[in-house]
Protein backbone atom coordinates (compact mmCIF):
# COMPACT_ATOMS: atom_id res chain seq x y z
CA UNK A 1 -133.11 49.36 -78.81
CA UNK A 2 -132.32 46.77 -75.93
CA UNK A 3 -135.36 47.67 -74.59
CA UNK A 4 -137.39 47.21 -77.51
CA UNK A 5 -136.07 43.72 -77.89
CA UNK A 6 -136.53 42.98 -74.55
CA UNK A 7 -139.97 44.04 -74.96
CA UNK A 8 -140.52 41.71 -78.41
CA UNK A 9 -138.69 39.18 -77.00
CA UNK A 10 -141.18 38.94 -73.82
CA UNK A 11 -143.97 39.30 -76.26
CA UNK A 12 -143.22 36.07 -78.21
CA UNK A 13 -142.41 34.43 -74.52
CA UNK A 14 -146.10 34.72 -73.27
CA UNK A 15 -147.32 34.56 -76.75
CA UNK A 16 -145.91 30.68 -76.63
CA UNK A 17 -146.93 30.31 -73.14
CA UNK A 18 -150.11 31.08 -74.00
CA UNK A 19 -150.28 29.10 -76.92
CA UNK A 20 -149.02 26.09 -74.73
CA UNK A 21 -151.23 26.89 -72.29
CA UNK A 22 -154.20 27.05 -74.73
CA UNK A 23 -153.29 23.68 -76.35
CA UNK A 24 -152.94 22.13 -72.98
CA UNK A 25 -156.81 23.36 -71.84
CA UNK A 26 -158.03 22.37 -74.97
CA UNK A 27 -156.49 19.13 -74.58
CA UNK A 28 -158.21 19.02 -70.91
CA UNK A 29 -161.46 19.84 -72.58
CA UNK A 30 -162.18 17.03 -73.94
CA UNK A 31 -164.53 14.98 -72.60
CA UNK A 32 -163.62 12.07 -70.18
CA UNK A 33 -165.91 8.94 -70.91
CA UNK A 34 -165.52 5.72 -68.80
CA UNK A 35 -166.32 2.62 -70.17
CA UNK A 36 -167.28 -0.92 -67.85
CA UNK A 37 -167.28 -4.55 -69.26
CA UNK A 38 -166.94 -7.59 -67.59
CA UNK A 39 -164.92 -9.47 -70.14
CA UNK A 40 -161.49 -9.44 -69.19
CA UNK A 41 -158.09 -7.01 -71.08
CA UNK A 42 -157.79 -10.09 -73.42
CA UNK A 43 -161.44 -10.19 -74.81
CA UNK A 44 -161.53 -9.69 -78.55
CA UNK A 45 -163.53 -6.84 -77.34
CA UNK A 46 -161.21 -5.13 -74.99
CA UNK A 47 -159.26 -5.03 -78.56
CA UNK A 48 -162.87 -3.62 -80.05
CA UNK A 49 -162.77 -1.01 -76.89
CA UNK A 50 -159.07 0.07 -78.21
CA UNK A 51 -159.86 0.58 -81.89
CA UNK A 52 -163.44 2.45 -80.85
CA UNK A 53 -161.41 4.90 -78.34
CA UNK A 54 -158.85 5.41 -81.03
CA UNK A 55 -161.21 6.50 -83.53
CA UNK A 56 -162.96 9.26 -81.05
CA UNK A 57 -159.67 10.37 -79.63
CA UNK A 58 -160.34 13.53 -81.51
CA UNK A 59 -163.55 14.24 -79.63
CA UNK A 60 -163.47 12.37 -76.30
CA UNK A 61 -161.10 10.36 -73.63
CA UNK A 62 -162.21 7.20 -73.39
CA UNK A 63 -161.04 5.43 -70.39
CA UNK A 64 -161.69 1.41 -70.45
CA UNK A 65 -162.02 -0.75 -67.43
CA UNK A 66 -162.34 -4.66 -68.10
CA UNK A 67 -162.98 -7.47 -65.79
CA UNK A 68 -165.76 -5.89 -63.92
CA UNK A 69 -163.45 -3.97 -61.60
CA UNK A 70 -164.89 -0.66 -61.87
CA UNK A 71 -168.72 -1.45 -61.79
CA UNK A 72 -170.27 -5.42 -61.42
CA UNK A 73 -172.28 -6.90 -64.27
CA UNK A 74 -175.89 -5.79 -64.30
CA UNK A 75 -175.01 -2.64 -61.57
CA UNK A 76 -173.52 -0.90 -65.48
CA UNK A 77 -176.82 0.45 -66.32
CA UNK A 78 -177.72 1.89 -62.77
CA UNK A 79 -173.78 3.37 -62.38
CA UNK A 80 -174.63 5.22 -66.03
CA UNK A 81 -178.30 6.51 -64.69
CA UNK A 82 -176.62 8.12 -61.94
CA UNK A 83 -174.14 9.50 -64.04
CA UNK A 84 -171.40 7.84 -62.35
CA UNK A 85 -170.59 5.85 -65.87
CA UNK A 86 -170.63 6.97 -69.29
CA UNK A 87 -170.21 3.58 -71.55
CA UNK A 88 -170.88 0.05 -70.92
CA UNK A 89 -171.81 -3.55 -73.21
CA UNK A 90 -174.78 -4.14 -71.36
CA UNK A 91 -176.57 -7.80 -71.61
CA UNK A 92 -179.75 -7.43 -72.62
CA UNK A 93 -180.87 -9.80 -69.75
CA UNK A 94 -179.82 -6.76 -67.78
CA UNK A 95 -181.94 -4.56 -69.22
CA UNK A 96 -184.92 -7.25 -69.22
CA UNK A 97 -184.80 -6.97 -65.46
CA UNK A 98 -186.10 -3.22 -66.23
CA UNK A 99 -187.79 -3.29 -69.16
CA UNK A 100 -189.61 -6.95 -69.26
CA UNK A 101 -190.22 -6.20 -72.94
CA UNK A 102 -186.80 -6.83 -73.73
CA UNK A 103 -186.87 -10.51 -72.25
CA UNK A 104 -187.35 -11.49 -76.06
CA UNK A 105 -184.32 -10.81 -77.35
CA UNK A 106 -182.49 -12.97 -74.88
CA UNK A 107 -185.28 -15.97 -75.27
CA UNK A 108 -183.34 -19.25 -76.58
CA UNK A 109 -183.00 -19.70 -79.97
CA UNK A 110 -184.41 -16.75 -81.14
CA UNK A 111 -181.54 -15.51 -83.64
CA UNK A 112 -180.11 -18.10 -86.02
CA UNK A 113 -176.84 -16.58 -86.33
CA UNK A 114 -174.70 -13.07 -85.48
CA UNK A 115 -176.05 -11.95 -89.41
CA UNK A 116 -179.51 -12.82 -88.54
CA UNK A 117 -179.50 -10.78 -84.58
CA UNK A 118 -177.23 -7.92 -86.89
CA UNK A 119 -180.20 -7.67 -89.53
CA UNK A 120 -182.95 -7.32 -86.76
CA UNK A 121 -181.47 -4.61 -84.85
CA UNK A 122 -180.85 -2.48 -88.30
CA UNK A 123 -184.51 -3.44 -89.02
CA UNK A 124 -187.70 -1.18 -87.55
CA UNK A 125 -188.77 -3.27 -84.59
CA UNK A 126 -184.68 -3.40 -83.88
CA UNK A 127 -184.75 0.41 -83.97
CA UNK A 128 -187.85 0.10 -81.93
CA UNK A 129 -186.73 -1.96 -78.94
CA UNK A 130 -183.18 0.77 -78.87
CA UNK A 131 -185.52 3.56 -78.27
CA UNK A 132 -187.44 1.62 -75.81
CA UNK A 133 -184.17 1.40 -73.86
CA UNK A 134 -183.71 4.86 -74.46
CA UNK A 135 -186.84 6.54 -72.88
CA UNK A 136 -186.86 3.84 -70.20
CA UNK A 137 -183.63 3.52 -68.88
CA UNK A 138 -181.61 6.99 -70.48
CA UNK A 139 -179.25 4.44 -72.37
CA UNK A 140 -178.34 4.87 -76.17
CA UNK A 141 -177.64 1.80 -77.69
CA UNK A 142 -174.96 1.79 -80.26
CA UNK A 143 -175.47 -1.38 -81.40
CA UNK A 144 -174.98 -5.34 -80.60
CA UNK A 145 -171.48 -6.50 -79.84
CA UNK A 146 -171.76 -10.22 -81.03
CA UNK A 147 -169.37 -12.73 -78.99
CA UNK A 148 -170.27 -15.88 -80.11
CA UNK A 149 -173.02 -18.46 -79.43
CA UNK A 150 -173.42 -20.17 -76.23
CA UNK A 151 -172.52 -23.75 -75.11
CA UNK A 152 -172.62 -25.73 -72.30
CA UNK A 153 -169.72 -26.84 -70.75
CA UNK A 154 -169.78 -29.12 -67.97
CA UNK A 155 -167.36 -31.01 -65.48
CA UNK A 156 -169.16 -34.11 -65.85
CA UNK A 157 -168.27 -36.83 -67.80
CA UNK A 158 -172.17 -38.21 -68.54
CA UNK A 159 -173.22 -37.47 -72.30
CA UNK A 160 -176.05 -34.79 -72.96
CA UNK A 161 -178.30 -35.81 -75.47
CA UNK A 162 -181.72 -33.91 -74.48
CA UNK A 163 -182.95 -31.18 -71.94
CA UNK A 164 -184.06 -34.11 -69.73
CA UNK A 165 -180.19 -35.65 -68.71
CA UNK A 166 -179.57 -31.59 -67.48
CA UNK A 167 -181.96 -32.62 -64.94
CA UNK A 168 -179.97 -31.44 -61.86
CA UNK A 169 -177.00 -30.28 -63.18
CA UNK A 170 -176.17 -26.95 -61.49
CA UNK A 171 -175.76 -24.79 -64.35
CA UNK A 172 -174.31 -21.29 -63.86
CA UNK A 173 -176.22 -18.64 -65.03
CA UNK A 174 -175.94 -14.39 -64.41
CA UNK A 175 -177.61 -13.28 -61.73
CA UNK A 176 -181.52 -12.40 -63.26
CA UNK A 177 -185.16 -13.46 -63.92
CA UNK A 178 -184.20 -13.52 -67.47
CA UNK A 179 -180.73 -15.00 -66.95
CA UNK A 180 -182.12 -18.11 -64.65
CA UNK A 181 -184.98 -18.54 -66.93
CA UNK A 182 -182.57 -19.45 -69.71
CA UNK A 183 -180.94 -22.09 -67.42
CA UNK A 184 -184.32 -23.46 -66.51
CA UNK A 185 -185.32 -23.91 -70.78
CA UNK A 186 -182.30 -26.19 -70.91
CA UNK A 187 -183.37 -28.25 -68.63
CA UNK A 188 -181.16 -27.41 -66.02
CA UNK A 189 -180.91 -26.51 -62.30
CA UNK A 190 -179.92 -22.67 -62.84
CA UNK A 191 -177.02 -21.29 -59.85
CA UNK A 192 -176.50 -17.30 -60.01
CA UNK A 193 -172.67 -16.36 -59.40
CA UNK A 194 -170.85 -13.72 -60.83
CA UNK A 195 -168.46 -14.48 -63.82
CA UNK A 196 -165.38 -13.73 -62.47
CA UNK A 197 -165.82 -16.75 -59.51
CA UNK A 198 -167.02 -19.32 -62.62
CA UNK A 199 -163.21 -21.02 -62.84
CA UNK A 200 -163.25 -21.46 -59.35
CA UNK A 201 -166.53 -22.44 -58.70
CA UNK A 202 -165.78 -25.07 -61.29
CA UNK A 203 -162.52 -26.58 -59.39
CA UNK A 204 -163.98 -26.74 -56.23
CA UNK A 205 -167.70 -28.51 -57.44
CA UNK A 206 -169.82 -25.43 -56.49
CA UNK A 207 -171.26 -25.66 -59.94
CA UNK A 208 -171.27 -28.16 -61.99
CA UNK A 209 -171.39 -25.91 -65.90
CA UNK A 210 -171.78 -22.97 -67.08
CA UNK A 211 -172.90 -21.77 -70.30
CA UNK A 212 -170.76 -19.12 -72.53
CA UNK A 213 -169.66 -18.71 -76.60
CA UNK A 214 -166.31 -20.92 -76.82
CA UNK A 215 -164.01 -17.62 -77.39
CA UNK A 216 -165.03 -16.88 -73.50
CA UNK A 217 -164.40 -20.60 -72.62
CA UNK A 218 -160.75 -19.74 -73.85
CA UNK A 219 -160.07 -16.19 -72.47
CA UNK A 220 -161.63 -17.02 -69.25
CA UNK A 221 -159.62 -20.72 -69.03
CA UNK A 222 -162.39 -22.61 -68.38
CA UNK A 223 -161.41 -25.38 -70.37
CA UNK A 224 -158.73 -26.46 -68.05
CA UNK A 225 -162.02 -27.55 -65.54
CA UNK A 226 -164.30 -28.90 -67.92
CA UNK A 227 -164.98 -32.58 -69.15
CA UNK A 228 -167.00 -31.75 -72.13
CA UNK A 229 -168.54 -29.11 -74.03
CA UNK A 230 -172.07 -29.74 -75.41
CA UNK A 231 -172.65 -27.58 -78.49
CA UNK A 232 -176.78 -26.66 -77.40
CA UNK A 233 -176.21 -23.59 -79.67
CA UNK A 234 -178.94 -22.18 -77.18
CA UNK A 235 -178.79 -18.72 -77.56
CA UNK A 236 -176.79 -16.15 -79.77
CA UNK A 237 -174.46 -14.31 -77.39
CA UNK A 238 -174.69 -10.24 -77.69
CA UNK A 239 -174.18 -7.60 -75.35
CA UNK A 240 -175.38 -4.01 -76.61
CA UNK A 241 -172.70 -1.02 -76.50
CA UNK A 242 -174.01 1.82 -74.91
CA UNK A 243 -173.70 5.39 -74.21
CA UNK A 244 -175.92 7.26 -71.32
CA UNK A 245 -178.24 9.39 -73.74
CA UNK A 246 -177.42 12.53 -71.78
CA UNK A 247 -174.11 12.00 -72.85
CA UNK A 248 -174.99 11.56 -76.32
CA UNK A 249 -177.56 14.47 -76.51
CA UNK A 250 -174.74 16.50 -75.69
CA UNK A 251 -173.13 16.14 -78.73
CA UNK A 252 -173.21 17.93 -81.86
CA UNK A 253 -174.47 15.87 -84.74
CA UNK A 254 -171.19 15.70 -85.87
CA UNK A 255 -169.92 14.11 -83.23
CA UNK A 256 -173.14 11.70 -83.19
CA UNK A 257 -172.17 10.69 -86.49
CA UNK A 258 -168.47 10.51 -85.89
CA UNK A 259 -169.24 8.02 -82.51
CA UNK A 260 -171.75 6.27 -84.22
CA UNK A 261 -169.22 4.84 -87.06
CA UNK A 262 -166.33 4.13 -84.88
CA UNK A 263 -169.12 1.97 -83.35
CA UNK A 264 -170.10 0.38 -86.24
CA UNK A 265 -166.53 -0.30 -87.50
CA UNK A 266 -165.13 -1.65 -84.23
CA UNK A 267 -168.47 -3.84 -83.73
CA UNK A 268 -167.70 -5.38 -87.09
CA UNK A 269 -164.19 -6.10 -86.94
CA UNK A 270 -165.13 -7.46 -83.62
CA UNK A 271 -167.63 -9.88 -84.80
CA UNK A 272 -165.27 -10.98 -88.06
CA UNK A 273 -162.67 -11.86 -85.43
CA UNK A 274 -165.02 -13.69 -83.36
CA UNK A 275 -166.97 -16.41 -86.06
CA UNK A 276 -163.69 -16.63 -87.26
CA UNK A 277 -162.64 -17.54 -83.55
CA UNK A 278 -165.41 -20.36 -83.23
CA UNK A 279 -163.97 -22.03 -86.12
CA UNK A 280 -160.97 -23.26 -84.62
CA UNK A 281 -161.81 -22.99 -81.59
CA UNK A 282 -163.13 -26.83 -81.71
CA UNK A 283 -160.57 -28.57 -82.65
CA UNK A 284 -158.56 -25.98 -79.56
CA UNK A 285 -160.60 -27.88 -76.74
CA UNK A 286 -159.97 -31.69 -78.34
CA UNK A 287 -156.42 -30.86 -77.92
CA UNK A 288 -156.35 -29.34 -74.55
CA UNK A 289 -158.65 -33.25 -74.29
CA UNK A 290 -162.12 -31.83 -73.31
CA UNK A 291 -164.98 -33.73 -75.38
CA UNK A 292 -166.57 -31.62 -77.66
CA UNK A 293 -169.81 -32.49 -79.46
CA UNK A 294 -173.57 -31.79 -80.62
CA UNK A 295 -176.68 -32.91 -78.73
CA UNK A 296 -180.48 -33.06 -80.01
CA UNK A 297 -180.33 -29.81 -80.72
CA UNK A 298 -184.11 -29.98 -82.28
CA UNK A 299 -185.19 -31.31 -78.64
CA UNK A 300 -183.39 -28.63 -76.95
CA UNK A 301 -184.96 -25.92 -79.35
CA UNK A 302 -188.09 -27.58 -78.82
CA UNK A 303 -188.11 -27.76 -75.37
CA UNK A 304 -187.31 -24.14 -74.86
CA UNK A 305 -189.11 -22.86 -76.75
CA UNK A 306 -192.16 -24.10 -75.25
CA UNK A 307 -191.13 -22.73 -71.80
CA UNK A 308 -190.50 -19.55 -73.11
CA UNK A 309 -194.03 -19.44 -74.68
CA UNK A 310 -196.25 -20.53 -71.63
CA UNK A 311 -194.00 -18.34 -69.47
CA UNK A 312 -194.78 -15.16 -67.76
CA UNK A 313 -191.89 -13.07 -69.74
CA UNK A 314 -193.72 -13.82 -73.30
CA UNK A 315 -196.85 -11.97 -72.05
CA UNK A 316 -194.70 -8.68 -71.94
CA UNK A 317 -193.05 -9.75 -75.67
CA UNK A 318 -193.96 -6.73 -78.23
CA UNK A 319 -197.02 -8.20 -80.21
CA UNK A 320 -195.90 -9.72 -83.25
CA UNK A 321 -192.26 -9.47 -83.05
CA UNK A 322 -191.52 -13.45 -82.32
CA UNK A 323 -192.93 -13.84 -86.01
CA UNK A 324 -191.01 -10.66 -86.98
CA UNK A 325 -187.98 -11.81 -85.97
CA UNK A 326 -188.55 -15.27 -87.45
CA UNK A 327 -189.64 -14.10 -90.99
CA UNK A 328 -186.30 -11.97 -91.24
């Protein structure tokens, strides 16, 4: 009889062990995805990041790294081709630089508004530029994570009322043909450094701007070295959430569908809390005593516009999509 217990007792012993053991591996079988931005932990998109790898905890580990300290803005999409990366929010400057057909949808004043750049991305030449990215570059784009539209802020005191009195002001801009371009259709004298040196190179006079949606101005404290913020409303600022498309091919459709609307659902909160952001984000700067206020905007529009059109990067525009975009 003892030994018979003995016996059941060791029996329900390794039956739990096993169990354990089982839930453990299972546990360790899900699959690890790392995820790169450059905006920093207190980004209303590392908040975004959270909520998406909360929603797919089921399915995958998400790890997030912020601040570009696990892979350099535009080195994201290279890390994820060699499979080093799984995730990123990718500029689509950065992917201009490989496919020159995207340069369009990072042209000034293309998109009137984060509705308008939402709507054209759902539409068929939106779906058609995402699987240009995919068969180019092995990225699946989830969709556009709106972050506000971009200003200029300068350390200068002299008011900006057209593209012509940014002659000579050394505007930082992302490293980038597409990138310095953008700097160049405002009229300015374009300087490449990398984000995280922009509050720096500010204090010490190495640049003399740089351009980014208020909410960035704020995490990134770059109000505490700027004079002024013109409001150019120059280009609606979106980076595109991605996932290597090996990655996603692995999944089952089930999981495609599950990962696609934690997407969607983070990417909207995200953009609700940034418009609502802008709003009082104004009124923020006055305080903290930087001038805040609105140029020509018509002459800056106009003036870039005409750039981008007898530049080399419209040749490679899709044909047709400029009006496409403006008839939405």
């Amino acid at each position: 009889m003892c030994f018979a217990k003995s016996k059941t007792l060791a029996l329900i012993t390794a039956s739990i062990a096993l169990f354990t053991f089982g839930s453990a591996f299972a546990q360790d079988e899900k699959k690890a995805l790392k995820f790169s931005a450059v905006f920093s932990e207190q980004d209303i998109r590392a908040d975004m990041m959270r909520k998406f790898a909360e929603s797919v905890s089921e399915d995958f580990n998400v790890k997030l790294y912020y601040g570009g300290n696990l892979f350099k803005q535009t080195t994201e999409i290279m890390a994820i081709q060699r499979g080093n990366l799984e995730m990123g929010n990718i500029a689509p400057q950065d992917i201009a630089t490989q496919i020159p057909e995207f340069s369009i949808l990072s042209s000034a004043y293309l998109f009137r508004d984060a509705a308008h750049m939402r709507s054209f991305f759902d539409s068929d030449a939106g779906r058609q530029m995402k699987s240009l990215a995919e068969d180019k570059l092995g990225i699946h784009i989830l969709g556009p994570t709106y972050f506000g539209t971009r200003q200029v802020g300068l350390r200068s005191s002299g008011k900006i009322e057209t593209p012509e009195d940014m002659k000579n002001i050394k505007l930082r801009m992302a490293a980038g043909d597409a990138w310095q371009f953008l700097g160049r259709a405002l009229g300015a004298n374009p300087t490449p450094m990398a984000y995280a040196e922009v509050y720096t190179g500010l204090q010490t006079g190495a640049i003399d701007g740089q351009d980014n949606p208020l909410p960035n101005v704020k995490n990134m404290k770059f109000y505490e070295v700027l004079d002024q913020i013109v409001l150019t409303s120059h280009l609606v600022g979106y980076d595109l959430l991605v996932v290597g498309k090996s990655v996603w091919d692995e999944m089952s459709s089930e999981q495609q569908e599950r990962f696609q609307r934690a997407a969607n659902e983070a990417i909207d909160w995200s953009q609700e809390q940034h418009l609502a952001n802008e709003k009082e984000l104004v009124s923020f700067f006055k305080e903290k005593g930087v001038k805040v206020y609105e140029p020509n905007v018509e002459a800056f529009r106009a003036y870039a516009q005409k750039m981008y059109q007898n530049s080399d990067l419209s040749k490679n525009w899709p044909k047709g999509m400029l009006e496409q975009v403006s008839a939405m």
